[in-house]
Protein backbone atom coordinates (compact mmCIF):
# COMPACT_ATOMS: atom_id res chain seq x y z
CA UNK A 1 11.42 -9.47 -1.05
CA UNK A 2 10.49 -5.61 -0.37
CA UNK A 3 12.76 -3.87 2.67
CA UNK A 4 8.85 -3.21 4.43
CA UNK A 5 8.82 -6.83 4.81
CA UNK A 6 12.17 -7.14 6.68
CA UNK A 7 11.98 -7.72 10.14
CA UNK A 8 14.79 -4.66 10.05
CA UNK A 9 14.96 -3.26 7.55
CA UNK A 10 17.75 -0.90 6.26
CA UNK A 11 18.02 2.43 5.84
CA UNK A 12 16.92 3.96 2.56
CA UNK A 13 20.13 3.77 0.18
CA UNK A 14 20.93 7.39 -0.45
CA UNK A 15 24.63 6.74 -1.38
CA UNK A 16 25.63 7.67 2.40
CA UNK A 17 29.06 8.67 2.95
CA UNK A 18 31.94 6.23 4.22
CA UNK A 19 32.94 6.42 7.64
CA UNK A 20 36.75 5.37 7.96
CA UNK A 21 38.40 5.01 11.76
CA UNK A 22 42.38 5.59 12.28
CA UNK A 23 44.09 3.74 15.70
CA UNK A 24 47.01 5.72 16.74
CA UNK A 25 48.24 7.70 19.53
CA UNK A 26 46.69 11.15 21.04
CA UNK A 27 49.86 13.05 19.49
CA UNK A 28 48.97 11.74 16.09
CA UNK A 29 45.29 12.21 16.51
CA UNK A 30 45.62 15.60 16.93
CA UNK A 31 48.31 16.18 13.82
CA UNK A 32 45.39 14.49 11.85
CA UNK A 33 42.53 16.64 12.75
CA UNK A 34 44.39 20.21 12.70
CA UNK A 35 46.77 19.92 10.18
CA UNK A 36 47.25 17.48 6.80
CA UNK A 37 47.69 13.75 6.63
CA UNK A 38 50.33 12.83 4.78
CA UNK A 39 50.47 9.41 2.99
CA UNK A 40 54.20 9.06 2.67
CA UNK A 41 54.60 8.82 6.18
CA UNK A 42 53.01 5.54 6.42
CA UNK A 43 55.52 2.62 7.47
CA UNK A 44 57.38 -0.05 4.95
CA UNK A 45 56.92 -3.71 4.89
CA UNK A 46 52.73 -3.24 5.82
CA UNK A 47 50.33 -5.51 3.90
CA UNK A 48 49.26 -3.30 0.97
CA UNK A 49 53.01 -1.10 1.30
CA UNK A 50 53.77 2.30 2.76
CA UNK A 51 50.35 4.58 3.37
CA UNK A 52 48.13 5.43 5.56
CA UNK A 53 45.61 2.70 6.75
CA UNK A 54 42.09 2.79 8.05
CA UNK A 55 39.20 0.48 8.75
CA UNK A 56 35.58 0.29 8.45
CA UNK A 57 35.50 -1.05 12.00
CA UNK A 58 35.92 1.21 15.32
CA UNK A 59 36.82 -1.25 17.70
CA UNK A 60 39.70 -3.07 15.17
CA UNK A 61 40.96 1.05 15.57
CA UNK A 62 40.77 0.98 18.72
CA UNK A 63 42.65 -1.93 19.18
CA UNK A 64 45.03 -1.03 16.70
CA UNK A 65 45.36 2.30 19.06
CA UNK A 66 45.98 -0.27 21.89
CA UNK A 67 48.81 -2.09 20.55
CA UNK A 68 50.25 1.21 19.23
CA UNK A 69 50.18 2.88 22.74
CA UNK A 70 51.22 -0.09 24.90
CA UNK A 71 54.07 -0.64 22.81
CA UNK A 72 54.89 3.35 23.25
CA UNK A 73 54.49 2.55 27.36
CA UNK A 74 56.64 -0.04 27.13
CA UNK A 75 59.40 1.99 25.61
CA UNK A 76 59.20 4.16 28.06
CA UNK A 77 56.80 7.12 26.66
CA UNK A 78 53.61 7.93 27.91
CA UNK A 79 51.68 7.72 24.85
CA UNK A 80 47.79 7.78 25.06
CA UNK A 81 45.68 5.78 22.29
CA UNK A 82 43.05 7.69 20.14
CA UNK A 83 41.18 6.59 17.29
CA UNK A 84 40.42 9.02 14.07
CA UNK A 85 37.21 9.32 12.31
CA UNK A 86 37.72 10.00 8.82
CA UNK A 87 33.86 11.16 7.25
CA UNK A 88 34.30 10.65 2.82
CA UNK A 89 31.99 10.77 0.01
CA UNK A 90 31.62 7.59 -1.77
CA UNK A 91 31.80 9.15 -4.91
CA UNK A 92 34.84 10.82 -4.45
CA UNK A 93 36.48 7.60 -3.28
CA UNK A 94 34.79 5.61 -6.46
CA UNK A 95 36.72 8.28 -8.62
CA UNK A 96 40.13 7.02 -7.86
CA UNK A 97 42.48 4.18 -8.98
CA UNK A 98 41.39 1.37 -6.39
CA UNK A 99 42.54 -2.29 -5.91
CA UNK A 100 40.74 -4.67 -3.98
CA UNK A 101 40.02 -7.80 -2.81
CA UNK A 102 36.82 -10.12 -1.46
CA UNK A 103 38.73 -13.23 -0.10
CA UNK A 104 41.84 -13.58 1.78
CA UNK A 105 41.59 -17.68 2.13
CA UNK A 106 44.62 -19.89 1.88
CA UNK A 107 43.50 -20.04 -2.07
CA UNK A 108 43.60 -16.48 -3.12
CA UNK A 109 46.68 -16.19 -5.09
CA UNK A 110 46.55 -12.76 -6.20
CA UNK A 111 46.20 -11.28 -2.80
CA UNK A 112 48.61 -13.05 -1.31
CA UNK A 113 51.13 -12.54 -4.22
CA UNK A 114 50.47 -8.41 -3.83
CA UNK A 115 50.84 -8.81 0.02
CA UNK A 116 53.95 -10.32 -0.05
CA UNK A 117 55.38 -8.45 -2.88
CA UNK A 118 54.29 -5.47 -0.46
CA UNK A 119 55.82 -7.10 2.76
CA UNK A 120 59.35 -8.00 1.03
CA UNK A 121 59.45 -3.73 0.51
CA UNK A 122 57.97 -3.65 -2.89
CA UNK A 123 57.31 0.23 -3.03
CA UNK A 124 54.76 0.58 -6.11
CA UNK A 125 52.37 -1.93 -7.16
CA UNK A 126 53.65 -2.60 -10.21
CA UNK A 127 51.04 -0.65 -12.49
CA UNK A 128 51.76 -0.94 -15.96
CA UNK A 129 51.47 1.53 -18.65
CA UNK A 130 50.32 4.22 -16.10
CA UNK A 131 51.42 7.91 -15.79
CA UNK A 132 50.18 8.12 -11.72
CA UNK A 133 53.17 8.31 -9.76
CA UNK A 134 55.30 5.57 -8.54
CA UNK A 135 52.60 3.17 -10.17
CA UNK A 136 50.58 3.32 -7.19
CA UNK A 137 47.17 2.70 -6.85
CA UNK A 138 45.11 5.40 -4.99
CA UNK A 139 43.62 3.01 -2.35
CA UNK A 140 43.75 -0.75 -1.51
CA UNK A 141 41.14 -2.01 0.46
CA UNK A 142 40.69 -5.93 1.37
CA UNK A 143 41.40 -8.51 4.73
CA UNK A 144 43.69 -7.68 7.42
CA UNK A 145 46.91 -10.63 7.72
CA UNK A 146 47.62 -12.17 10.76
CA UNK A 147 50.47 -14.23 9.49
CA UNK A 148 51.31 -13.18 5.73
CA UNK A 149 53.84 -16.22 5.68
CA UNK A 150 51.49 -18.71 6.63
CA UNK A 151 48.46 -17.41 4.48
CA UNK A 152 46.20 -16.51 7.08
CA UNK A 153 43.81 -13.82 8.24
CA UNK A 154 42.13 -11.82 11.13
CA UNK A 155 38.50 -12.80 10.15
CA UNK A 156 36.03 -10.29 10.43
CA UNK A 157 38.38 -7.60 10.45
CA UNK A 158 39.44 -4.82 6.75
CA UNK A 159 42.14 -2.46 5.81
CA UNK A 160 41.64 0.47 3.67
CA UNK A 161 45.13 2.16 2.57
CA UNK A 162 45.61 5.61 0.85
CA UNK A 163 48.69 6.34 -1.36
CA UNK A 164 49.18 8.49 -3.45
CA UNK A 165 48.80 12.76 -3.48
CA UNK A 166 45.63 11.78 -4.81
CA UNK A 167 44.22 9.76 -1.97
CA UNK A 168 45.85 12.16 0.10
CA UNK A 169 43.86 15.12 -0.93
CA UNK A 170 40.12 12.95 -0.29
CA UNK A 171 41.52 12.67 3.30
CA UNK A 172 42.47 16.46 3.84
CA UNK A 173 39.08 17.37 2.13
CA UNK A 174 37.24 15.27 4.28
CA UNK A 175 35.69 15.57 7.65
CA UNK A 176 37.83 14.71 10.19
CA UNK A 177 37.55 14.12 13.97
CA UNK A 178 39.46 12.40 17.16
CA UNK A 179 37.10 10.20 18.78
CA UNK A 180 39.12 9.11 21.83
């Protein structure tokens, strides 16, 4: 079937870049946009391990953003949310080390034996035979976990994680904007 016969079709594949969105707080947000991200500062114990995480899909950001400043207002601190928009060529991305994964069902062994080698504090990702640092893959991309314990997952929703200096370096290079 030919795209002119769609009822809508698609745009005309041109290898368009990847848009990426960040929930966090307005403080953050505007770190990310005038100065470097840096991967290291991402948080231990998270699905894929310490980086910095982003999704394919605004709204999850913005409720990411949500959680993240209500838990700030709670505590006390005024803390706005704002979402990121992180603009990268595919083919930059396709040039480093990634890992990923399609299915997140009850069944899918190998991501739920890398998620909770990554939530018990496992700090690499156990690449063997490999000279990058930390045996880290550059990005991890695959379902977000509601409940790692119990094997299950937000459906409809994706991470995408950066790692390594590598990763880190795509992000600074890249076109970056708050959005709210």
């Amino acid at each position: 079937m030919s795209s002119s016969s769609l009822l809508y079709p698609p745009k005309d594949w041109v290898n368009q870049k990847i848009v990426l969105y960040h929930g966090t707080i307005e403080e953050y947000a505007e770190n990310m946009t005038t100065d470097l991200i840096d991967v290291r500062r991402g948080k231990p114990y998270r699905d894929f391990g310490p980086g910095f995480y982003t999704t394919t899909l605004r709204r999850q950001a913005e409720y990411w953003a949500y959680l993240l400043s209500e838990s700030r207002r709670a505590a006390g601190e005024a803390a706005p949310a704002a979402v990121v928009e992180v603009t990268l060529p595919r083919t930059e991305l396709a040039a480093l080390h990634t890992l990923g994964f399609i299915r997140g069902d009850f069944h899918a062994e190998d991501f739920w034996s890398f998620v909770s080698y990554c939530r018990c504090g496992g700090v690499d990702h156990r690449i063997g035979g490999t000279s990058r640092v930390h045996g880290l893959y550059d990005v991890v991309y695959g379902p977000v976990t509601a409940d790692w314990r119990q094997r299950a997952i937000f459906e409809g929703a994706d991470q995408i994680s950066f790692h390594t200096d590598a990763a880190q370096s795509l992000l600074n290079a890249s076109l970056r904007r708050r959005l709210k």
